[in-house]
C-alpha atoms as a PDB file:
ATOM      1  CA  UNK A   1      -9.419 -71.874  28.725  1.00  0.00           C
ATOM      2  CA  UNK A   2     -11.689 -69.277  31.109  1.00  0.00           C
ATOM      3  CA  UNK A   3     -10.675 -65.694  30.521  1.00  0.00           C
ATOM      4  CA  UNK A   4      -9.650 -64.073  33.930  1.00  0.00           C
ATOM      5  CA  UNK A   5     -11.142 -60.791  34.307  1.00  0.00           C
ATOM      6  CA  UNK A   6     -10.504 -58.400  37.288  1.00  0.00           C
ATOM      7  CA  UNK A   7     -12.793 -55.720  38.194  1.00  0.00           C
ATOM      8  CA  UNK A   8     -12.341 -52.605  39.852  1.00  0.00           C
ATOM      9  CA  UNK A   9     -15.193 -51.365  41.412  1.00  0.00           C
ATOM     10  CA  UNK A  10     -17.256 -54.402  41.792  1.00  0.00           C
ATOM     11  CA  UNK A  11     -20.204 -53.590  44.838  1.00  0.00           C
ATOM     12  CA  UNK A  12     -22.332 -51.763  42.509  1.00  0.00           C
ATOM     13  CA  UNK A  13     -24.234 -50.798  39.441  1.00  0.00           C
ATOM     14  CA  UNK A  14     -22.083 -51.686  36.314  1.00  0.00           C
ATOM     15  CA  UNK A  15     -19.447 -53.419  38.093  1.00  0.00           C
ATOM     16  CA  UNK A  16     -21.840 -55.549  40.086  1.00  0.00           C
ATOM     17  CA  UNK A  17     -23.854 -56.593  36.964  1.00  0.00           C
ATOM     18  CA  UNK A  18     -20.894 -57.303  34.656  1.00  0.00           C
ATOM     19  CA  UNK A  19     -19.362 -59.835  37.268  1.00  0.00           C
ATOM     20  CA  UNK A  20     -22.201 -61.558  36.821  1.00  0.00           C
ATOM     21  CA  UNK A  21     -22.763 -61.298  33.234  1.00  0.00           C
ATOM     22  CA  UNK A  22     -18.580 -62.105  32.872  1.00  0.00           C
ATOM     23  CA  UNK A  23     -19.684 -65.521  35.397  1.00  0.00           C
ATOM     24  CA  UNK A  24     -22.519 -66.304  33.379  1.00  0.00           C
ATOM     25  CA  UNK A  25     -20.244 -66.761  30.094  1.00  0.00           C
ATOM     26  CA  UNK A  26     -17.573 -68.712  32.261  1.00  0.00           C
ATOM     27  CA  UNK A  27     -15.310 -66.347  32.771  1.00  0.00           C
ATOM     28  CA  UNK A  28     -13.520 -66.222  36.317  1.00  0.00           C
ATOM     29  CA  UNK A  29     -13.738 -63.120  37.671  1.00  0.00           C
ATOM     30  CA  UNK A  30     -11.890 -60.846  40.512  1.00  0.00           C
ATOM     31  CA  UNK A  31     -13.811 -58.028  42.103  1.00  0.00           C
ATOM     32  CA  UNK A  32     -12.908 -55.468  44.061  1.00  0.00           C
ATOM     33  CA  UNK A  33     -14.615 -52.549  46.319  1.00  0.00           C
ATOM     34  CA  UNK A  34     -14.940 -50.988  49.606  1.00  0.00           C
ATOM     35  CA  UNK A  35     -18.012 -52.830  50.946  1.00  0.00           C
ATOM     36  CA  UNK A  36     -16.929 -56.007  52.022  1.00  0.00           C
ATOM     37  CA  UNK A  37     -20.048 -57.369  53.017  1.00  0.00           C
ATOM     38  CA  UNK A  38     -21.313 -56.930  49.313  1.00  0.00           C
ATOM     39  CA  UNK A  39     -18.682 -59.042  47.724  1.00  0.00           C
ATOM     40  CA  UNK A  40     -18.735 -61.403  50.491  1.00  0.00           C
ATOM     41  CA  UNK A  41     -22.724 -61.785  48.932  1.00  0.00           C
ATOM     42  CA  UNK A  42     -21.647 -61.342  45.544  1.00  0.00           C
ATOM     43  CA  UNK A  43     -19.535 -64.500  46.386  1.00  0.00           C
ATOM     44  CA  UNK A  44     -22.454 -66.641  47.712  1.00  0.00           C
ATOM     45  CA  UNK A  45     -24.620 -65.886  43.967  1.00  0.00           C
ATOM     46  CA  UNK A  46     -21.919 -66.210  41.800  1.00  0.00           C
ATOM     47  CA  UNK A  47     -19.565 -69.406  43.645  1.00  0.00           C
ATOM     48  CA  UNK A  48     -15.989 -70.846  42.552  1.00  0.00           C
ATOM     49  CA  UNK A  49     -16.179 -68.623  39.116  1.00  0.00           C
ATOM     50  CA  UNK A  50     -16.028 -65.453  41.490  1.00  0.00           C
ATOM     51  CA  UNK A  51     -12.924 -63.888  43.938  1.00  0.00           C
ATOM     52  CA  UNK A  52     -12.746 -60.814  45.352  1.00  0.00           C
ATOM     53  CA  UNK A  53     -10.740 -58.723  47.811  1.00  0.00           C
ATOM     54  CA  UNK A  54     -11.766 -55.088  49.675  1.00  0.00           C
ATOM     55  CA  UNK A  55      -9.750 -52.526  48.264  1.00  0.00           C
ATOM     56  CA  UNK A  56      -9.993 -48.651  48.603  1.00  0.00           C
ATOM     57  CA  UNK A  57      -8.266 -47.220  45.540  1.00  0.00           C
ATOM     58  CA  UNK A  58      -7.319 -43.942  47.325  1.00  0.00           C
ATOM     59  CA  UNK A  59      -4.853 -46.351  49.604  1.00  0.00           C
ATOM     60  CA  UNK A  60      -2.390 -46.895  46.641  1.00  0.00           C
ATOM     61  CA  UNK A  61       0.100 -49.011  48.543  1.00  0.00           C
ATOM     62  CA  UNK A  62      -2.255 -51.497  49.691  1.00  0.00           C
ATOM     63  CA  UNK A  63      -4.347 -51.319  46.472  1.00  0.00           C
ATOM     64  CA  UNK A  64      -1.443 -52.504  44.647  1.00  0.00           C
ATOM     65  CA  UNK A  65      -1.068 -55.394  46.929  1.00  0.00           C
ATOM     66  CA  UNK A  66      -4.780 -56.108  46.734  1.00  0.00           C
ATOM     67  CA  UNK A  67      -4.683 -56.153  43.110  1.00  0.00           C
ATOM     68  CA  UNK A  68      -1.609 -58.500  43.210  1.00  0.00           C
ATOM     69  CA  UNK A  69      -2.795 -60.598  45.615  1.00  0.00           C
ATOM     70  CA  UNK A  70      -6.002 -61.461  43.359  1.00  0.00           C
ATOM     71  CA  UNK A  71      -4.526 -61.757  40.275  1.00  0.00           C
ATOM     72  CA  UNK A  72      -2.134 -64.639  42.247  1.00  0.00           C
ATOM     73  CA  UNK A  73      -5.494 -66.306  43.548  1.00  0.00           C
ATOM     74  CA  UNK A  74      -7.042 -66.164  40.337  1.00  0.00           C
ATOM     75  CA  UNK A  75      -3.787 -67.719  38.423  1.00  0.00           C
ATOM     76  CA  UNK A  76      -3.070 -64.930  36.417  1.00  0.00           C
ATOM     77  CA  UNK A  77      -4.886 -61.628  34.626  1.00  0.00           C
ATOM     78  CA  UNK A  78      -6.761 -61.079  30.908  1.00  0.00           C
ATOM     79  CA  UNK A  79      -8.518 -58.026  31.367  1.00  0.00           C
ATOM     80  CA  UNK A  80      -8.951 -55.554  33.942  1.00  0.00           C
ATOM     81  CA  UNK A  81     -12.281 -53.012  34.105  1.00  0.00           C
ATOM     82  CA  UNK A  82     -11.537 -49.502  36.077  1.00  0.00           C
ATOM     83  CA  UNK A  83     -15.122 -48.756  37.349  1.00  0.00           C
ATOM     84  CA  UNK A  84     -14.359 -47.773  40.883  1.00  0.00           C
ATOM     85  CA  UNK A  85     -15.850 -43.915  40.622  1.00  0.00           C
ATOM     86  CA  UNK A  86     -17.828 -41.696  42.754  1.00  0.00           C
ATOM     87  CA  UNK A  87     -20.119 -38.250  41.393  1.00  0.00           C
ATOM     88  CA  UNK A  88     -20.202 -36.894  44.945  1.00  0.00           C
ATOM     89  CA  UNK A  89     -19.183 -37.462  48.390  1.00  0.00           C
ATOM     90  CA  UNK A  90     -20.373 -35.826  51.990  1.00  0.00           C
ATOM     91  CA  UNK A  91     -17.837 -33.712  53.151  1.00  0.00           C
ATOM     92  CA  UNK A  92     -17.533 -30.556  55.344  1.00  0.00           C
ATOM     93  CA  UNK A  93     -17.203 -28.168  52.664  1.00  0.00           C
ATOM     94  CA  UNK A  94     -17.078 -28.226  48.615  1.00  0.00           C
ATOM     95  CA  UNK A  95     -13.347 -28.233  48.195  1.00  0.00           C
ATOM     96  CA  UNK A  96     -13.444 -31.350  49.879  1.00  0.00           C
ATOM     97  CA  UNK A  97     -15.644 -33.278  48.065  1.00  0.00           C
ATOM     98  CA  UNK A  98     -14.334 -32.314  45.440  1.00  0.00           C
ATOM     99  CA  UNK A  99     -11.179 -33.605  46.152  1.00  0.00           C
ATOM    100  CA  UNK A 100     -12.581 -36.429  47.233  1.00  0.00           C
ATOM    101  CA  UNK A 101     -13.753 -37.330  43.356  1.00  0.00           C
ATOM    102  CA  UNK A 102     -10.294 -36.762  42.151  1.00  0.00           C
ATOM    103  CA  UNK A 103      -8.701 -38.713  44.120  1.00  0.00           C
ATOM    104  CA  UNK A 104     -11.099 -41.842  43.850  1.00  0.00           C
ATOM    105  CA  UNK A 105     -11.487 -40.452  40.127  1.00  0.00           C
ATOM    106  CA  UNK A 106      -8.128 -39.348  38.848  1.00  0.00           C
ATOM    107  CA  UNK A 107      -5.298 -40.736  41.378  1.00  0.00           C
ATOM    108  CA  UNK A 108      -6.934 -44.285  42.189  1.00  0.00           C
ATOM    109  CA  UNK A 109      -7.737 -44.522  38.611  1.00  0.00           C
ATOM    110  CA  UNK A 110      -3.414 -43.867  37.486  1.00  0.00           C
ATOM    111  CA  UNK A 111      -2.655 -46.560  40.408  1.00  0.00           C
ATOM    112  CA  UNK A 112      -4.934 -49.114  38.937  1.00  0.00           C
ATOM    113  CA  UNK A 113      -4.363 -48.029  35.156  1.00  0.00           C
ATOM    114  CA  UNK A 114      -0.277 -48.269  36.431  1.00  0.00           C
ATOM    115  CA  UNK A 115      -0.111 -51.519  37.964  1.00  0.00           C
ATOM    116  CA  UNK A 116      -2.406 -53.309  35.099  1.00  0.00           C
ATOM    117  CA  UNK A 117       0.165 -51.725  32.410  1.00  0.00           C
ATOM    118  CA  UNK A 118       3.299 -52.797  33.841  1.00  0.00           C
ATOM    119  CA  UNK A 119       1.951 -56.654  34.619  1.00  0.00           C
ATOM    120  CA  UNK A 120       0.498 -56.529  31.011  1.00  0.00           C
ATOM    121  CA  UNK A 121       4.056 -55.095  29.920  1.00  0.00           C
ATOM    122  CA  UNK A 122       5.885 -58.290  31.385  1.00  0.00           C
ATOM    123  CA  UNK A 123       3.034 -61.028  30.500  1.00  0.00           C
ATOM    124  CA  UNK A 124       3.212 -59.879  26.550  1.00  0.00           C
ATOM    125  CA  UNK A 125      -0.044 -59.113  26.235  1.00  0.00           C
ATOM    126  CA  UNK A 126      -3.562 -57.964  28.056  1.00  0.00           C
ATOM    127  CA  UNK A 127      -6.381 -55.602  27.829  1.00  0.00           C
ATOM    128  CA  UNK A 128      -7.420 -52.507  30.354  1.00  0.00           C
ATOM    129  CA  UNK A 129     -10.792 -51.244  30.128  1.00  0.00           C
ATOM    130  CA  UNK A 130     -11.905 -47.860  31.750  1.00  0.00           C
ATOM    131  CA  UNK A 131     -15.005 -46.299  32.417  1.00  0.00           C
ATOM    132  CA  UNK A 132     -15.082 -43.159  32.002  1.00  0.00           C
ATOM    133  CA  UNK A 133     -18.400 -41.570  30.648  1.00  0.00           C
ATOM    134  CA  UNK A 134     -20.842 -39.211  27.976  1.00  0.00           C
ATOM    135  CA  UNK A 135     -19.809 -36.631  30.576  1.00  0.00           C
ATOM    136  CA  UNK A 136     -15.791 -36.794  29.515  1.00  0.00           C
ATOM    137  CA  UNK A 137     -17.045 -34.553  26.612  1.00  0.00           C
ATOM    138  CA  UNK A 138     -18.298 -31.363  28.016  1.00  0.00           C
ATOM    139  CA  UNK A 139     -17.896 -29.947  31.438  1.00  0.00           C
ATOM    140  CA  UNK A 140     -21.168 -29.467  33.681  1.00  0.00           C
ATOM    141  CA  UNK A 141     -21.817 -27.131  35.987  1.00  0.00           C
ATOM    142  CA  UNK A 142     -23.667 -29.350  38.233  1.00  0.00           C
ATOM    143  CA  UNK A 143     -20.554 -31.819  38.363  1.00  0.00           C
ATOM    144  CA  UNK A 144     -17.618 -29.988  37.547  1.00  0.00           C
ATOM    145  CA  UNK A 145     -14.973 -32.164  39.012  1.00  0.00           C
ATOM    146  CA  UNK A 146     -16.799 -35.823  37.729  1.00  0.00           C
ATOM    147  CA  UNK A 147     -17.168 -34.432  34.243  1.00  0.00           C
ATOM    148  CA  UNK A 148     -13.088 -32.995  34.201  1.00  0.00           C
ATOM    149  CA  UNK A 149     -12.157 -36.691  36.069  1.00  0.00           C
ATOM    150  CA  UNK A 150     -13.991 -38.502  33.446  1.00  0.00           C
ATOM    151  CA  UNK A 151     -12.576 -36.447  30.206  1.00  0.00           C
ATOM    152  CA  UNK A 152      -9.000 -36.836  32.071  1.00  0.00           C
ATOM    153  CA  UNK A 153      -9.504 -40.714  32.158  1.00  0.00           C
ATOM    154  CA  UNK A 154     -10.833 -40.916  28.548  1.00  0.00           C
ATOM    155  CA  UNK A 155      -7.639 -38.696  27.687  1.00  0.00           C
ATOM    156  CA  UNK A 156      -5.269 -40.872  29.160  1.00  0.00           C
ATOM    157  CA  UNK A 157      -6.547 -43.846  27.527  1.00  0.00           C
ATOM    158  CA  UNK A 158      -6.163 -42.570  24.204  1.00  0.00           C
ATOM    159  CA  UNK A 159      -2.723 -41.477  24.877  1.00  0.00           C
ATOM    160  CA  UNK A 160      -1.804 -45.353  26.582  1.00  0.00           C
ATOM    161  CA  UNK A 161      -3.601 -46.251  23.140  1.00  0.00           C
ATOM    162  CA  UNK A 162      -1.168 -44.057  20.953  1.00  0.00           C
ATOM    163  CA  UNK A 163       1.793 -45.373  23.440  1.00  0.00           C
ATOM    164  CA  UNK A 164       0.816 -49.005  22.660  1.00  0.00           C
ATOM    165  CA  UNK A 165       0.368 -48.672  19.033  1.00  0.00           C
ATOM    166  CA  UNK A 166       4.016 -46.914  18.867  1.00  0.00           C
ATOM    167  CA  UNK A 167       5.565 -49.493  21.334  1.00  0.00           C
ATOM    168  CA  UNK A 168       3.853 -52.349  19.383  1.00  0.00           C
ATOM    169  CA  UNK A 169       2.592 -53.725  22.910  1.00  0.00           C
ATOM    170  CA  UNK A 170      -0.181 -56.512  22.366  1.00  0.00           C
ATOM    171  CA  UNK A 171      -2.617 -54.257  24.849  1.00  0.00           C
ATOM    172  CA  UNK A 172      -6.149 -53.199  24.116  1.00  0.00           C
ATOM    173  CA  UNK A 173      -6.935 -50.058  25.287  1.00  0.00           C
ATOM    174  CA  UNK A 174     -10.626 -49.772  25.564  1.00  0.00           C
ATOM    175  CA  UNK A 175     -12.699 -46.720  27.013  1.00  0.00           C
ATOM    176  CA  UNK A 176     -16.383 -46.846  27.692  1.00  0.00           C
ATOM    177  CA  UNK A 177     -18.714 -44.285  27.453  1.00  0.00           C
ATOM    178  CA  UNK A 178     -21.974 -44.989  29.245  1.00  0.00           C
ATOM    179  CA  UNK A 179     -24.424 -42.531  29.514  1.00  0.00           C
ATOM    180  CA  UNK A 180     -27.564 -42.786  32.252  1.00  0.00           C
ATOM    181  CA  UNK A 181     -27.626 -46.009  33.586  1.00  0.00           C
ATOM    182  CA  UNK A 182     -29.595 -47.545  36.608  1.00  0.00           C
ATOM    183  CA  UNK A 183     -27.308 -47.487  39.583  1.00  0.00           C
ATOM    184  CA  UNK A 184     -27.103 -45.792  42.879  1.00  0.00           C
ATOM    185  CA  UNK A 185     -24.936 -43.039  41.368  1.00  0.00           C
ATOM    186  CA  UNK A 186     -27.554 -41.447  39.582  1.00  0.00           C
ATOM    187  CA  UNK A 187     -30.433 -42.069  42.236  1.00  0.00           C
ATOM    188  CA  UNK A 188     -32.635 -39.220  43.335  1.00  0.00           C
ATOM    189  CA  UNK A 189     -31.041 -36.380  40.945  1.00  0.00           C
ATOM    190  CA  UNK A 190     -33.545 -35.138  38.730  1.00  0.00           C
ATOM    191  CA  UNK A 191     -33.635 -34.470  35.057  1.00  0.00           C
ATOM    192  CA  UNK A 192     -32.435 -37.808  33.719  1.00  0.00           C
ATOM    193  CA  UNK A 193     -33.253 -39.163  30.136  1.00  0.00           C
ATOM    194  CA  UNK A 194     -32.433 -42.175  27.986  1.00  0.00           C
ATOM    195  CA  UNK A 195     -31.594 -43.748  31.429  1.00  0.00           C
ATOM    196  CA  UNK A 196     -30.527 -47.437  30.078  1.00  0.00           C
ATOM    197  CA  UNK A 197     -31.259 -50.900  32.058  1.00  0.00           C
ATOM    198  CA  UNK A 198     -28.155 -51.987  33.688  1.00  0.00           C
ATOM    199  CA  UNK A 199     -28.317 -55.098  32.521  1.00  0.00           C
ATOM    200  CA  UNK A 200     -28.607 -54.124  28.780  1.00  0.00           C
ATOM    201  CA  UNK A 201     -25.690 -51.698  29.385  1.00  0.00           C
ATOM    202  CA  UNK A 202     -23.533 -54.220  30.465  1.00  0.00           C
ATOM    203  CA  UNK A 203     -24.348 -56.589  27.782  1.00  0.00           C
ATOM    204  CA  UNK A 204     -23.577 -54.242  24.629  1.00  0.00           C
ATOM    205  CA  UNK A 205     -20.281 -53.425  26.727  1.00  0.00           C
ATOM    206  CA  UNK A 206     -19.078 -57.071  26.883  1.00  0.00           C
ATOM    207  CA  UNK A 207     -19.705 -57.316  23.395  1.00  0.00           C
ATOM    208  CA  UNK A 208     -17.535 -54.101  22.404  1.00  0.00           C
ATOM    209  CA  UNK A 209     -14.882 -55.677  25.445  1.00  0.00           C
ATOM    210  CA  UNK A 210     -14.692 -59.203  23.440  1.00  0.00           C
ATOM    211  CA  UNK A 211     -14.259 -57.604  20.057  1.00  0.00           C
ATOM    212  CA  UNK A 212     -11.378 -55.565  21.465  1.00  0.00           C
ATOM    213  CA  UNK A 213     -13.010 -51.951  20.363  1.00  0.00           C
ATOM    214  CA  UNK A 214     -11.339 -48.890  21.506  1.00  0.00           C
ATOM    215  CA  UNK A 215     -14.849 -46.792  22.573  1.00  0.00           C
ATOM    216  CA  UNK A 216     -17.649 -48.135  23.775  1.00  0.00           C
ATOM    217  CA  UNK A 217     -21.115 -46.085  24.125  1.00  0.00           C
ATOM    218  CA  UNK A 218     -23.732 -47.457  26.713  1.00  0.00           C
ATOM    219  CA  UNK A 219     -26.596 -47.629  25.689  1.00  0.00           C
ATOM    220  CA  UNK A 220     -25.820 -47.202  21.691  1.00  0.00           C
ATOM    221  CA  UNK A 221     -28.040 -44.487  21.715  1.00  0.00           C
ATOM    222  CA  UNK A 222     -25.299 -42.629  23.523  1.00  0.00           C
ATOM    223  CA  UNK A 223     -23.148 -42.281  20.501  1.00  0.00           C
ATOM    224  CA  UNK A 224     -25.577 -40.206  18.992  1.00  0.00           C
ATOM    225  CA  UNK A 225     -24.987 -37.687  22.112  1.00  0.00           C
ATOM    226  CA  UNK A 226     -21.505 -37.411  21.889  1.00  0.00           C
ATOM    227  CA  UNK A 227     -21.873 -37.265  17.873  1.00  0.00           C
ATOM    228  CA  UNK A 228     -23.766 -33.699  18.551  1.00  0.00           C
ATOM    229  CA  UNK A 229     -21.482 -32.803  21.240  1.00  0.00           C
ATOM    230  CA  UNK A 230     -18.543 -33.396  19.385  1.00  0.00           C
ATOM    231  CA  UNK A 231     -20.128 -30.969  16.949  1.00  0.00           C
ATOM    232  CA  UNK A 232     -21.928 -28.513  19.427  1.00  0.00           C
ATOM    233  CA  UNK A 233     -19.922 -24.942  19.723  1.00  0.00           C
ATOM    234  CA  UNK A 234     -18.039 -24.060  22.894  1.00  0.00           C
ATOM    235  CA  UNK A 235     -20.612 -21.106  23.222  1.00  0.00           C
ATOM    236  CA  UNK A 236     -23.564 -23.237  23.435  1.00  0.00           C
ATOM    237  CA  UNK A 237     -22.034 -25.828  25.753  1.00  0.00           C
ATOM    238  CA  UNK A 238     -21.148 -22.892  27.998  1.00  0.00           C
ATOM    239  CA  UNK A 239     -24.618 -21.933  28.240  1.00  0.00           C
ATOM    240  CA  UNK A 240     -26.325 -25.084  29.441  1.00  0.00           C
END
């Protein structure tokens, strides 16, 4: 039987390529974003293995609806992947973009991360995948409220991990760390190394998804980052 798969945050970049890669091994597969008119053509290339339904993650009521709503067409839910995230967002002034991040960030995330919990809860078992990122483990100057949105998601995974292990739920708490990847997120900025092909991203993720591992670092080379971050004193970080 097909693994069902639900993805939030399906219009672009890593979400975009790993419907595709999740269709190519037969899995059906739910996507969800803001652009309608990109799942509507992510529906045309990847036919009666795909579903999808527009969703803002900031609107929590009718997110949770959405999300229900899909999980009904698809006949049920396996695994769900939190990707929707932004970096930055136009707004009139810094405090609002800002805010903007956390909320598509931090509060859309806890909806999502909420709704998947409770439905994996009352099915007996399941597995919730988040994205967070190589930025989770030091805050930037240049991004200060992605990098504290990212180490807050990667922080409340491991404490849903630590809750699941106590509860002895069947539910898989995986969080992936990419680090530059091809996308429109990181287009234009300047500065970039090790910046991985989507495509290979997505495929060493799907691997660490399927053997049910609780971090994932895209590309591998990644790990070796956060290995010298992990190890890197506060002083330094606060001088980069």
């Amino acid at each position: 039987m097909s693994k069902k798969i639900i993805i939030i945050g399906a219009t672009s970049g890593i979400g975009e390529e790993l419907a595709r890669q999740c269709v190519e091994k037969e899995y059906i597969v739910g996507g969800t974003g803001r652009r309608l008119e990109r799942l509507e053509s992510l529906k045309k290339e990847l036919g009666n293995y795909f579903y999808y339904s527009q969703m803002d993650v900031t609107n929590h009521d009718e997110s949770k609806e959405q999300l229900q709503s899909l999980i009904d067409q698809m006949g049920g839910m396996d695994i769900i992947v939190l990707n929707a995230g932004i970096s930055n967002h136009p707004a009139a002034s810094i405090t609002a973009m800002e805010q903007k991040v956390i909320d598509v960030n931090v509060s859309g995330f806890i909806q999502m991360f909420g709704e998947a919990f409770q439905y994996f809860r009352k099915q007996g078992y399941g597995h919730i995948v988040g994205i967070s990122s190589i930025a989770s483990l030091f805050g930037s100057s240049r991004a200060a409220p992605y990098s504290a949105s990212k180490s807050f998601i990667s922080t409340y995974m491991q404490a849903y991990r630590q809750r699941c292990n106590n509860l002895r739920e069947d539910i898989t708490v995986t969080d992936v760390k990419p680090g530059f990847v091809k996308s429109e997120m990181i287009q234009g900025k300047k500065g970039l190394f090790w910046v991985g092909e989507t495509e290979t991203a997505v495929k060493q993720m799907i691997k660490d998804i399927e053997k049910k591992k609780s971090y994932s670092y895209v590309t591998r080379r990644w790990r070796l980052v956060a290995w010298l971050l992990k190890l890197t004193p506060n002083w330094i970080l606060d001088r980069l």
